[in-house]
C-alpha atoms as a PDB file:
ATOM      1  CA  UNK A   1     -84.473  -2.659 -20.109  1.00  0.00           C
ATOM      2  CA  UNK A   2     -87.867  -2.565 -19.975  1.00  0.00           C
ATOM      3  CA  UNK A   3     -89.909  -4.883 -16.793  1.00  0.00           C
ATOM      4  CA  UNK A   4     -92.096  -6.211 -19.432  1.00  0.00           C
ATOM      5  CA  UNK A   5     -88.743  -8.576 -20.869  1.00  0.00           C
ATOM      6  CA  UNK A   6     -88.436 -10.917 -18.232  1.00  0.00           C
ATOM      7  CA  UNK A   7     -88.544 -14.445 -19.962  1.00  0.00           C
ATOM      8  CA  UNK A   8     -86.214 -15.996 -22.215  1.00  0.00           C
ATOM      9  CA  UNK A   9     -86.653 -16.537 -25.905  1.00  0.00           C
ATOM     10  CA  UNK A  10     -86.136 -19.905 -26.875  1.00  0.00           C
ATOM     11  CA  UNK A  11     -85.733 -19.925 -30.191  1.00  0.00           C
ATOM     12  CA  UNK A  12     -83.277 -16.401 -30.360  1.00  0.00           C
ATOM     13  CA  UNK A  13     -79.771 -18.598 -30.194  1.00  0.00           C
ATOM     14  CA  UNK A  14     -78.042 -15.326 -29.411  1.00  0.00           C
ATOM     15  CA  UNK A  15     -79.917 -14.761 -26.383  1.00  0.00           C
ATOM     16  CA  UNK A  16     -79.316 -18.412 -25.219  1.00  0.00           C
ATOM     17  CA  UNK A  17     -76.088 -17.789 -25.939  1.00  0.00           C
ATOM     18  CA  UNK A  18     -75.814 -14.754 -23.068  1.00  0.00           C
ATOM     19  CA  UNK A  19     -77.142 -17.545 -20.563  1.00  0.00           C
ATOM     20  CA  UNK A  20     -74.959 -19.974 -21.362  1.00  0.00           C
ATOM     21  CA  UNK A  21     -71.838 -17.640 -20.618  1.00  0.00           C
ATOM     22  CA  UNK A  22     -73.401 -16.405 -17.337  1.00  0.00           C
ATOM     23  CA  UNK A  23     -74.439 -20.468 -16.205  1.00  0.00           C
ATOM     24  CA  UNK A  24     -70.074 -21.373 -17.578  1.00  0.00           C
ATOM     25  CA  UNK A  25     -69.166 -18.284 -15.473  1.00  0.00           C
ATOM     26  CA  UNK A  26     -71.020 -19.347 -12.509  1.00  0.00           C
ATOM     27  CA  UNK A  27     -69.311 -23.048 -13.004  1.00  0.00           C
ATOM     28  CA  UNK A  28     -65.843 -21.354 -13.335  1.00  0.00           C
ATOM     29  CA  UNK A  29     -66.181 -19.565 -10.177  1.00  0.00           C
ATOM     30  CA  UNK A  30     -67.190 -22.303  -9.076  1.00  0.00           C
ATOM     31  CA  UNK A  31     -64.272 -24.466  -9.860  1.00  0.00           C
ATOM     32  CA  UNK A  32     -61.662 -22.004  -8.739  1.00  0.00           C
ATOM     33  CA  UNK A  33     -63.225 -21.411  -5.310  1.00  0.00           C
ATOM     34  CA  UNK A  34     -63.574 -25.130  -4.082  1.00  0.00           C
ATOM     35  CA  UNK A  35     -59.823 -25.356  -5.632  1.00  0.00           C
ATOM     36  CA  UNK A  36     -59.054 -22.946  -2.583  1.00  0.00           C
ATOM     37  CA  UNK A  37     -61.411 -24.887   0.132  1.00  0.00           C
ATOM     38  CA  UNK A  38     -59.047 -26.314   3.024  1.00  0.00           C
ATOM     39  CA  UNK A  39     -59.836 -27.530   6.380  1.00  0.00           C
ATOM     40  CA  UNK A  40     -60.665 -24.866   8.567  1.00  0.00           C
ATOM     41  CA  UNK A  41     -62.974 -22.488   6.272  1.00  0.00           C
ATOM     42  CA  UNK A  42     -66.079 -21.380   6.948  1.00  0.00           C
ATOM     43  CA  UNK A  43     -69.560 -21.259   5.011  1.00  0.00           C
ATOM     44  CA  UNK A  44     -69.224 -17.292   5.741  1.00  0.00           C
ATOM     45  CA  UNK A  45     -65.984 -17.371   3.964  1.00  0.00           C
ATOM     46  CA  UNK A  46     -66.080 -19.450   0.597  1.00  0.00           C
ATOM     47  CA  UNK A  47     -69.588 -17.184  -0.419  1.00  0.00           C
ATOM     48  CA  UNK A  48     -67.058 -14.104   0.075  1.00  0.00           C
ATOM     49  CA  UNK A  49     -64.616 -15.529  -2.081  1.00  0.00           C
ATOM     50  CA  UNK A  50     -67.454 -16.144  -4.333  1.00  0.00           C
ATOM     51  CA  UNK A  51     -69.015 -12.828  -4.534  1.00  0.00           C
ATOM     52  CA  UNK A  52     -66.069 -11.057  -4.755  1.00  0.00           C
ATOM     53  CA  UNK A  53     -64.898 -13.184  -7.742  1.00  0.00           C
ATOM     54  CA  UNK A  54     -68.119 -12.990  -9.512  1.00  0.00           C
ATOM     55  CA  UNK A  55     -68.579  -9.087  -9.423  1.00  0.00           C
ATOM     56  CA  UNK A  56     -64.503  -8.743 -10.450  1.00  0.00           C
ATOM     57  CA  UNK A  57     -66.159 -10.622 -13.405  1.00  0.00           C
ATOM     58  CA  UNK A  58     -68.849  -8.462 -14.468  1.00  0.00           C
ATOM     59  CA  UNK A  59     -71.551  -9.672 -11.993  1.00  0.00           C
ATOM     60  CA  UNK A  60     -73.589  -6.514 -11.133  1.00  0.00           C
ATOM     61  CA  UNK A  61     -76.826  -7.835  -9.707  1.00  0.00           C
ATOM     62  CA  UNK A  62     -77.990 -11.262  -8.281  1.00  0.00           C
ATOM     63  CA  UNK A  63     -80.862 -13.861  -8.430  1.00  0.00           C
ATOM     64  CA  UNK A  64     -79.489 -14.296  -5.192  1.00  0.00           C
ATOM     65  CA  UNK A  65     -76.052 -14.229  -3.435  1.00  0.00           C
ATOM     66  CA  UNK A  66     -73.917 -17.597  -3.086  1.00  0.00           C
ATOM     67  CA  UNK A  67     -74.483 -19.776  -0.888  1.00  0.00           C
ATOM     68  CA  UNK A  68     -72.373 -22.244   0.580  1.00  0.00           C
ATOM     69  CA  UNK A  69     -73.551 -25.624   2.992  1.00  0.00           C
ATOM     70  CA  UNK A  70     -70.680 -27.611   4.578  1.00  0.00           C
ATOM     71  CA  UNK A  71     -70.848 -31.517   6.273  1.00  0.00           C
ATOM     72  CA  UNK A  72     -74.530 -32.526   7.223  1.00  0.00           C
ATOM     73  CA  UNK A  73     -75.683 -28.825   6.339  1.00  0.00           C
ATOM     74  CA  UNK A  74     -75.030 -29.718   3.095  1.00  0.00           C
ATOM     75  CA  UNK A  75     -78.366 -32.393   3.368  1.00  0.00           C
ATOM     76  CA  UNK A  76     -80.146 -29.380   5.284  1.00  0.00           C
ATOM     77  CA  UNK A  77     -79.981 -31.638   8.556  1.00  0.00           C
ATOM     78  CA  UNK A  78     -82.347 -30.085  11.249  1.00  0.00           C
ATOM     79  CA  UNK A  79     -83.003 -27.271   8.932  1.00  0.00           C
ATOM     80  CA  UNK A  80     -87.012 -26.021   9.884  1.00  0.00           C
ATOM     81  CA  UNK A  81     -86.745 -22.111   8.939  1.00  0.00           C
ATOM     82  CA  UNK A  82     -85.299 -19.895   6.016  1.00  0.00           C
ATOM     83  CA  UNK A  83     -82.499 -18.419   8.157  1.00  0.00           C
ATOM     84  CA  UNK A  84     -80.863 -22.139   8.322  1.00  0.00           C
ATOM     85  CA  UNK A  85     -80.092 -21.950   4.629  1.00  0.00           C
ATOM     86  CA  UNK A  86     -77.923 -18.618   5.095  1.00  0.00           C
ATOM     87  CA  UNK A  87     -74.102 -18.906   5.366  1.00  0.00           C
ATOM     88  CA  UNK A  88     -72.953 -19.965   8.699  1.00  0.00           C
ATOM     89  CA  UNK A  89     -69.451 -20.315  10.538  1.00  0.00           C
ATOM     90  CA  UNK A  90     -69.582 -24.331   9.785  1.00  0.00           C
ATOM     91  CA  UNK A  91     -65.842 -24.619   9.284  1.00  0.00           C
ATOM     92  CA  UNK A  92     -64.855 -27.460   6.333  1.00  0.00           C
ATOM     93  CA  UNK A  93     -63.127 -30.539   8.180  1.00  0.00           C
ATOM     94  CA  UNK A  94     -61.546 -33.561   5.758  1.00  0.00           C
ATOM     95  CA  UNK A  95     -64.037 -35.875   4.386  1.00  0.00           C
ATOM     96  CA  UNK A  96     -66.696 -33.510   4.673  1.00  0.00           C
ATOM     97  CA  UNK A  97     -69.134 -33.099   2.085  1.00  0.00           C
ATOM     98  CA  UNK A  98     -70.122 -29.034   0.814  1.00  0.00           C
ATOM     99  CA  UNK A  99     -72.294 -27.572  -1.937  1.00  0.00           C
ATOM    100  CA  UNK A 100     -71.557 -24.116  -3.274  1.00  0.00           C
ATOM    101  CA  UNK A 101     -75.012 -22.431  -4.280  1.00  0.00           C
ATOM    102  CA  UNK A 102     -74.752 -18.996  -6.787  1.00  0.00           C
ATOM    103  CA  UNK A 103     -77.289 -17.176  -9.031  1.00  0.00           C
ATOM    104  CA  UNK A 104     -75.925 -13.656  -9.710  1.00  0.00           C
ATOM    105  CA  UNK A 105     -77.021 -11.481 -12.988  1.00  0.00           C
ATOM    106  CA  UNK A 106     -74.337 -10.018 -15.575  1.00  0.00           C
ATOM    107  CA  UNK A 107     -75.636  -7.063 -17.744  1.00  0.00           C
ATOM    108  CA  UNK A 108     -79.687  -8.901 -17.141  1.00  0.00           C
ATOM    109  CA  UNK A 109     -78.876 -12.354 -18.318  1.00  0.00           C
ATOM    110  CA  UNK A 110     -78.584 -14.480 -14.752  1.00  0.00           C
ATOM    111  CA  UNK A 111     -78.115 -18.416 -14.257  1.00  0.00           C
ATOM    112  CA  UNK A 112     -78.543 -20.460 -10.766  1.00  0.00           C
ATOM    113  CA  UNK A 113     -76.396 -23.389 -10.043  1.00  0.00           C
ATOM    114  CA  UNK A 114     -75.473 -26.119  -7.638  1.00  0.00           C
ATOM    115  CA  UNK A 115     -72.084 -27.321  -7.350  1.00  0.00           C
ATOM    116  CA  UNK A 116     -71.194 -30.489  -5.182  1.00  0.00           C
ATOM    117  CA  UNK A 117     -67.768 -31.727  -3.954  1.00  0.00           C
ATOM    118  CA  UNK A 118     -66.070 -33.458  -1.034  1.00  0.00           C
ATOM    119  CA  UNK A 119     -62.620 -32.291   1.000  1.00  0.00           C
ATOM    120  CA  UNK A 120     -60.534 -35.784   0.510  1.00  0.00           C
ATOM    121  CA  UNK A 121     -62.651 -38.603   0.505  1.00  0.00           C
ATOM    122  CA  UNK A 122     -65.847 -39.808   1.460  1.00  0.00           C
ATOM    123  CA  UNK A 123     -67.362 -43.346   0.026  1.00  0.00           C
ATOM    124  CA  UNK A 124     -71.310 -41.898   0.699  1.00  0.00           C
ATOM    125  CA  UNK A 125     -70.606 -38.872  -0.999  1.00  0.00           C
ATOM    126  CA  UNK A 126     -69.149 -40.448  -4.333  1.00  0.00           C
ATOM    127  CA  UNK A 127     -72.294 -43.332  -4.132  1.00  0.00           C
ATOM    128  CA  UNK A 128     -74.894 -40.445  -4.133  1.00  0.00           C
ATOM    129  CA  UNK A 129     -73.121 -38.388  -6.657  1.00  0.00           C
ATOM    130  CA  UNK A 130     -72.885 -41.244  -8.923  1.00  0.00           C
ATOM    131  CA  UNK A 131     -76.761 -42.372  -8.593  1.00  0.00           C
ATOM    132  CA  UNK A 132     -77.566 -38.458  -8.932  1.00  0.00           C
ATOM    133  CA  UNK A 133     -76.704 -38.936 -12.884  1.00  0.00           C
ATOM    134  CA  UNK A 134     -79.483 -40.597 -13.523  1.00  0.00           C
ATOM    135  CA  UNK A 135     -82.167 -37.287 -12.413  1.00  0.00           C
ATOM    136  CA  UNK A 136     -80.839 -35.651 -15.369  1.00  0.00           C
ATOM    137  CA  UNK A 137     -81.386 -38.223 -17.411  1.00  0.00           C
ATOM    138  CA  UNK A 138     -85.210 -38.740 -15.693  1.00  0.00           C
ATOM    139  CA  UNK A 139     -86.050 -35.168 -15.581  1.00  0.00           C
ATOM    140  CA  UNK A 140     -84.994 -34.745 -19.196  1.00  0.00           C
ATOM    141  CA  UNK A 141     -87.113 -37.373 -21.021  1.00  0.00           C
ATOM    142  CA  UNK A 142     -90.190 -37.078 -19.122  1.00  0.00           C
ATOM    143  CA  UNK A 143     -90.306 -33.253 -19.852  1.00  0.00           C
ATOM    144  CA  UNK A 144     -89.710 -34.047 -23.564  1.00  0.00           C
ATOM    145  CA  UNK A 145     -92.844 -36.758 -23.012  1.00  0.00           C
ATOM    146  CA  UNK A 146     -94.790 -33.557 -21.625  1.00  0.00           C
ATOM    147  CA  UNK A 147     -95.537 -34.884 -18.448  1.00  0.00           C
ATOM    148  CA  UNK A 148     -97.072 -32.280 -16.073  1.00  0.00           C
ATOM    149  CA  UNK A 149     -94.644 -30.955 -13.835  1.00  0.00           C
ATOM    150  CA  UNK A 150     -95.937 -31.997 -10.743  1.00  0.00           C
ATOM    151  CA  UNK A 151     -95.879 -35.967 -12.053  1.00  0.00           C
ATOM    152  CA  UNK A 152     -92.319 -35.529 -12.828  1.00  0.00           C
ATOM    153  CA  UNK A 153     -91.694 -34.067  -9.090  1.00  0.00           C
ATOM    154  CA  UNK A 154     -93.530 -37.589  -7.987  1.00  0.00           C
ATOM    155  CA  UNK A 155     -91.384 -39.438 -10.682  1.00  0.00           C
ATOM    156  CA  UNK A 156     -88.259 -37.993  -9.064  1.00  0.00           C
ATOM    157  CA  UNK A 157     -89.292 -38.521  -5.445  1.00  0.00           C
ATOM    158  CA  UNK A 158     -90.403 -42.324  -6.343  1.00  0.00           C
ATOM    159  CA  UNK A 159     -86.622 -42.322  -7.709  1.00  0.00           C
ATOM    160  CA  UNK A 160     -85.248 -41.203  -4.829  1.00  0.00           C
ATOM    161  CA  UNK A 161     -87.408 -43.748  -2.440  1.00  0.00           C
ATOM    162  CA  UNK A 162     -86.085 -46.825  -4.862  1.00  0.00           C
ATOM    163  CA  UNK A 163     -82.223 -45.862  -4.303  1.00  0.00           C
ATOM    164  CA  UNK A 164     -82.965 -45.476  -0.435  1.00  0.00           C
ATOM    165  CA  UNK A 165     -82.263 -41.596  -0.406  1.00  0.00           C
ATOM    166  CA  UNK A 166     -84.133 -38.662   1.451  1.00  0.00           C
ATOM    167  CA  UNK A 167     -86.175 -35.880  -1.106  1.00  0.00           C
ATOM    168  CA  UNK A 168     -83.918 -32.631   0.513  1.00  0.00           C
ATOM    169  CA  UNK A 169     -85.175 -30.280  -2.787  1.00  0.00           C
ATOM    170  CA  UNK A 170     -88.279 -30.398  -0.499  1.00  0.00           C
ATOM    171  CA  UNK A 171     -86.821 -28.241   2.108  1.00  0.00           C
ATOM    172  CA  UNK A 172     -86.341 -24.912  -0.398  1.00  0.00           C
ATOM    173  CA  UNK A 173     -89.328 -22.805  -0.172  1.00  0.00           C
ATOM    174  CA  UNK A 174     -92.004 -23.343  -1.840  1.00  0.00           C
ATOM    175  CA  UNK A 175     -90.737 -27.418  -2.386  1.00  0.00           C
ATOM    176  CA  UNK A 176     -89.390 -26.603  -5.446  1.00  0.00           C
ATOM    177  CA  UNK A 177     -87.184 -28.633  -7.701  1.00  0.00           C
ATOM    178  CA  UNK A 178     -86.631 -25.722 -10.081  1.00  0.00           C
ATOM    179  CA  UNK A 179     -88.068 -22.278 -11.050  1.00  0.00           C
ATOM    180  CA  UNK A 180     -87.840 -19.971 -14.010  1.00  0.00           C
ATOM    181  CA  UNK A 181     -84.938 -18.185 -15.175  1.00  0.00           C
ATOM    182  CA  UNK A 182     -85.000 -14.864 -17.265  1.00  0.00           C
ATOM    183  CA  UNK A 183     -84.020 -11.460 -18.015  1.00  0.00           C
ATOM    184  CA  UNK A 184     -83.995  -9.206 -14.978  1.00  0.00           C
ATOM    185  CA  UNK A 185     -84.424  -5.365 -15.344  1.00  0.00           C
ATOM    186  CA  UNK A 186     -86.692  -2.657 -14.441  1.00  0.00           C
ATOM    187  CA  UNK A 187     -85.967   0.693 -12.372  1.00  0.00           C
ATOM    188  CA  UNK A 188     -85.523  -0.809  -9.169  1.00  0.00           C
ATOM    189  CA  UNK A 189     -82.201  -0.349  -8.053  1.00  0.00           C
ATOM    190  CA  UNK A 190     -79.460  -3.395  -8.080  1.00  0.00           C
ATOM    191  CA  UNK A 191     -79.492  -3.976  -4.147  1.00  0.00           C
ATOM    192  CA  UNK A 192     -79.708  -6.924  -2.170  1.00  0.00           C
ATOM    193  CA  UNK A 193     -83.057  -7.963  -0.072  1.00  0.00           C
ATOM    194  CA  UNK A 194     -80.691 -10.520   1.319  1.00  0.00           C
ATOM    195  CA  UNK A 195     -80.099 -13.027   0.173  1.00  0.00           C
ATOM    196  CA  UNK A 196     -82.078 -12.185  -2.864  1.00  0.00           C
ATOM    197  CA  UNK A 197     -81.672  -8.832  -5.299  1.00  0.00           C
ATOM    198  CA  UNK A 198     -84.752  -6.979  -5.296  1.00  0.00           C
ATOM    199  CA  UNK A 199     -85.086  -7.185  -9.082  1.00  0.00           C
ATOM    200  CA  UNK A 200     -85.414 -10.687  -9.093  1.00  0.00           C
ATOM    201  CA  UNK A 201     -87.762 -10.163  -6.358  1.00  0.00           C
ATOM    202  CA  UNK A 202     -90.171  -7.770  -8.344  1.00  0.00           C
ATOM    203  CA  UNK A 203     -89.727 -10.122 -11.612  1.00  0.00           C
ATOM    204  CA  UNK A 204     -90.666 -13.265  -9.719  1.00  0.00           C
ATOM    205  CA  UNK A 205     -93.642 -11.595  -7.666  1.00  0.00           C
ATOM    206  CA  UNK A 206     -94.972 -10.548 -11.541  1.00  0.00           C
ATOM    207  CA  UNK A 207     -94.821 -13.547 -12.678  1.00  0.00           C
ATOM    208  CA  UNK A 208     -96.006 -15.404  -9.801  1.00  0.00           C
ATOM    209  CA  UNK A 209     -99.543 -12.973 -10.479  1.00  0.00           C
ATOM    210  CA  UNK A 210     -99.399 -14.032 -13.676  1.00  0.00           C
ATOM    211  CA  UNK A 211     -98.982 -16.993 -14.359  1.00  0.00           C
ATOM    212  CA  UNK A 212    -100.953 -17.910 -11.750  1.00  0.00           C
ATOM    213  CA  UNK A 213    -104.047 -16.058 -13.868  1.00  0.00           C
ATOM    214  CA  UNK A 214    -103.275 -18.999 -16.821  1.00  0.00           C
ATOM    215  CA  UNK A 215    -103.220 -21.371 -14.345  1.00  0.00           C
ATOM    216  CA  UNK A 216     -99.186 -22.039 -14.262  1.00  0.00           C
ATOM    217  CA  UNK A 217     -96.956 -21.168 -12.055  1.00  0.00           C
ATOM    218  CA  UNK A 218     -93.296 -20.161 -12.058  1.00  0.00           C
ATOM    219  CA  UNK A 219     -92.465 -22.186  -9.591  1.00  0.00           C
ATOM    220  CA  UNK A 220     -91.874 -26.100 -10.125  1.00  0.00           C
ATOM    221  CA  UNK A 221     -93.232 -28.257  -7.010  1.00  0.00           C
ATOM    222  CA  UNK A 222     -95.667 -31.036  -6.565  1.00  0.00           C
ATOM    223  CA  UNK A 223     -98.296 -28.956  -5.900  1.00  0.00           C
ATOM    224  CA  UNK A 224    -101.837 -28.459  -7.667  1.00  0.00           C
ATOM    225  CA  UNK A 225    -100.002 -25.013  -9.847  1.00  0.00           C
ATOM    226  CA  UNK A 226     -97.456 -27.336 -11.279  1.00  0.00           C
ATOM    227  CA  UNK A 227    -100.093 -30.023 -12.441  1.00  0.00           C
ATOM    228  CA  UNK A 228     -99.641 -28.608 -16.136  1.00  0.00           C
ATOM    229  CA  UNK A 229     -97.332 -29.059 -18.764  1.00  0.00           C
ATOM    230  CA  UNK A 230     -93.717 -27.796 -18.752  1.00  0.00           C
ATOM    231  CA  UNK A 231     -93.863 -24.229 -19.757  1.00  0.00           C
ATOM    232  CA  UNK A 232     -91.554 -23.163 -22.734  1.00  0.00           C
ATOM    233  CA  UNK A 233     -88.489 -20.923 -20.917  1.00  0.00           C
ATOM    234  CA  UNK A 234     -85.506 -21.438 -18.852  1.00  0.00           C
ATOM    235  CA  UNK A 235     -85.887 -23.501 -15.588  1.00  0.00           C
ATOM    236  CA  UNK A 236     -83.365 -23.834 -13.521  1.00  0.00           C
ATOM    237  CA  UNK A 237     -83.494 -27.408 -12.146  1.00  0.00           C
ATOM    238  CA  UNK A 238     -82.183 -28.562  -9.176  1.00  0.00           C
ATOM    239  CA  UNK A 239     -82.527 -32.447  -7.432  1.00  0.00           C
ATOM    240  CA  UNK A 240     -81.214 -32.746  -4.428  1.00  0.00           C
ATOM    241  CA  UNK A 241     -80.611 -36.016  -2.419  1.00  0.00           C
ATOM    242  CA  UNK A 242     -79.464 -36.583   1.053  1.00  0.00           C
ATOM    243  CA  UNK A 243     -78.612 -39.737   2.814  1.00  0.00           C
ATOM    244  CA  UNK A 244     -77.079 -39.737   6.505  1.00  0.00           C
ATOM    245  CA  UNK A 245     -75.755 -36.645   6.738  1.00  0.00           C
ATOM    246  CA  UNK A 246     -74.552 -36.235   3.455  1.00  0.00           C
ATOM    247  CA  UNK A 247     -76.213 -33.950   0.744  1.00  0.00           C
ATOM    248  CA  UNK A 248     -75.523 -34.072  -3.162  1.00  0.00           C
ATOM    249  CA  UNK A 249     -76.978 -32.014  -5.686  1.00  0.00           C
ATOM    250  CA  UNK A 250     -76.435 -30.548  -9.614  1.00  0.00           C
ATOM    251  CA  UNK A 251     -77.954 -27.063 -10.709  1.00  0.00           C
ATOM    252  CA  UNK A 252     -78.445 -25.946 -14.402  1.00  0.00           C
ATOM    253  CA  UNK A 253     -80.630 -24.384 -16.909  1.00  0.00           C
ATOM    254  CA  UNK A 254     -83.243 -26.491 -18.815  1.00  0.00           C
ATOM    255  CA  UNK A 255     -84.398 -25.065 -21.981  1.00  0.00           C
ATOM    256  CA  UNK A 256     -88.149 -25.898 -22.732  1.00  0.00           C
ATOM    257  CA  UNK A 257     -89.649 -25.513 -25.561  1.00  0.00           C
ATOM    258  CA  UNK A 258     -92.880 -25.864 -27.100  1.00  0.00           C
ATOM    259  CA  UNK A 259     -92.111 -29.266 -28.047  1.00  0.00           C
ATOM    260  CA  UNK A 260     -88.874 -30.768 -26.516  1.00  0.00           C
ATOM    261  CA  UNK A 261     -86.259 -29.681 -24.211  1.00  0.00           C
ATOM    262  CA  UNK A 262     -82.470 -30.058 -23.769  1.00  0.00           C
ATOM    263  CA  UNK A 263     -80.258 -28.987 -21.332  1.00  0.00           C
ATOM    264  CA  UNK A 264     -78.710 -25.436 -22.110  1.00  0.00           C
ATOM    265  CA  UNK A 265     -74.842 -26.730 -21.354  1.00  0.00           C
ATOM    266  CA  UNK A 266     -73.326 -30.731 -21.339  1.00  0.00           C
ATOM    267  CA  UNK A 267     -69.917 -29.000 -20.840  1.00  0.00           C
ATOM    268  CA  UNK A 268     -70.397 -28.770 -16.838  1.00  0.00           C
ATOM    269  CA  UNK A 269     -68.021 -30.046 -14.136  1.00  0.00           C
ATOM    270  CA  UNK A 270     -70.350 -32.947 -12.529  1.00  0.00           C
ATOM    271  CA  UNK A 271     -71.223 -34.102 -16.551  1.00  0.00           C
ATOM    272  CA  UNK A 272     -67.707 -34.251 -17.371  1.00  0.00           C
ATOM    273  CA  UNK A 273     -67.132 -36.516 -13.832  1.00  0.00           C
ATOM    274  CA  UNK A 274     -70.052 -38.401 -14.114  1.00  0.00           C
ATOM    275  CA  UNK A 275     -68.843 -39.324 -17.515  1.00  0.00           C
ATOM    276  CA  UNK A 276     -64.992 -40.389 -16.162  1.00  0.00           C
ATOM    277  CA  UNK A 277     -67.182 -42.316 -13.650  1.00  0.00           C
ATOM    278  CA  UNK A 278     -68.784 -44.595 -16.226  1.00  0.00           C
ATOM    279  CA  UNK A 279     -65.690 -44.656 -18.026  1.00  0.00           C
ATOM    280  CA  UNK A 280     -63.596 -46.838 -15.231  1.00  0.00           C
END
């Protein structure tokens, strides 16, 4: 594969299709790992069940490896440098709220998502998850209305200051609320710079040069490069909310085109819940 094929083509349905089995695989791991989450299990040891369940389904390089954030970690509490995001021995207790994190590449087609849950019960947890329906729904028709992407990033945050919760998206690096997903190849070889695979590396740094020469920028923030229109490709979006110790957040692909956008998948755990939600 050559390095020159790094984004995705919108309009080749086959192609989307490869994405779409990579973003269901990451959701299936997904599902089956927080099945097996129990008091007493650590950060360290859900993104091992992870990994090894990804790569004994075809997984063979990575965006980056899983991550996994348990109780207040999961709203990045007291988190001021890049290390803090890495797994930790934060052992799962009842009630507590966790996010499992995973981007890993099958054969060059990758995905990045966010999965939220909560061991038993907790009443904060299932308000946030239930007001973080409505981002999708936001982030969705304002990139259809072709608003730059930094105004959307304020339209979120204004969002998130009306329902009383804290912006946490704006801890990531870079502040980002998403970033572009593509193909990753090349002739570097499929390690880990941990906690991201050097491919991706080399295929972000590219793009970061140029777009940055047409004045875009393959990362979405609020910052002056995002003050353009939504570039056609694959973005994987990602709000995140936080309130008192408690962090909630959905990840998926967003397919842009030159003139609209839908979401690549409505067949995804935290849809399908959201729905039952409304339902009741």
């Amino acid at each position: 594969m050559s390095n020159n094929v790094t984004l995705a083509r919108t309009h080749d349905q086959a192609e989307l299709e490869r994405f779409r089995d990579v973003q269901r695989l990451c959701y299936e791991c997904a599902d089956e790992v927080a099945a097996t989450l129990e008091p007493g299990v650590t950060e360290r040891e859900a993104c091992r069940r992870m990994r090894r369940w990804l790569r004994a389904h075809g997984v063979d390089d990575w965006l980056h490896t899983p991550f996994a954030w348990f109780g207040d970690r999961s709203a990045f509490r007291g988190f001021k440098v890049p290390t803090q995001f890495l797994p930790s021995a934060t052992r799962l207790e009842e009630g507590m709220p966790y996010i499992l994190d995973m981007a890993p590449v099958r054969d060059g087609y990758s995905a990045d998502i966010g999965y939220g849950g909560v061991l038993g019960e907790n009443r904060i947890w299932e308000r946030l998850d239930a007001d973080l329906a409505e981002y999708r729904t936001l982030i969705l028709r304002l990139v259809r209305e072709r608003r730059t992407f930094a105004d959307i990033y304020r339209e979120v945050d204004a969002l998130i200051e009306r329902q009383g919760y804290q912006n946490r998206h704006a801890k990531y690096p870079g502040r980002v609320i998403g970033h572009q997903v593509g193909i990753i190849g090349g002739i570097l070889p499929k390690r880990v710079g941990f906690p991201f695979g050097v491919r991706f590396l080399q295929t972000i740094g590219r793009e970061l040069v140029k777009e940055r020469l047409e004045g875009r920028s393959p990362l979405w923030n609020g910052a002056a490069q995002s003050q353009h229109p939504p570039t056609p490709g694959l973005w994987a979006v990602e709000p995140h909310i936080g309130f008192r110790g408690v962090g909630v957040k959905f990840e998926e692909i967003l397919v842009v085109t030159e003139d609209g956008a839908y979401w690549l998948d409505d067949d995804l755990p935290h849809v399908h819940r959201w729905a039952r939600r409304e339902a009741q």
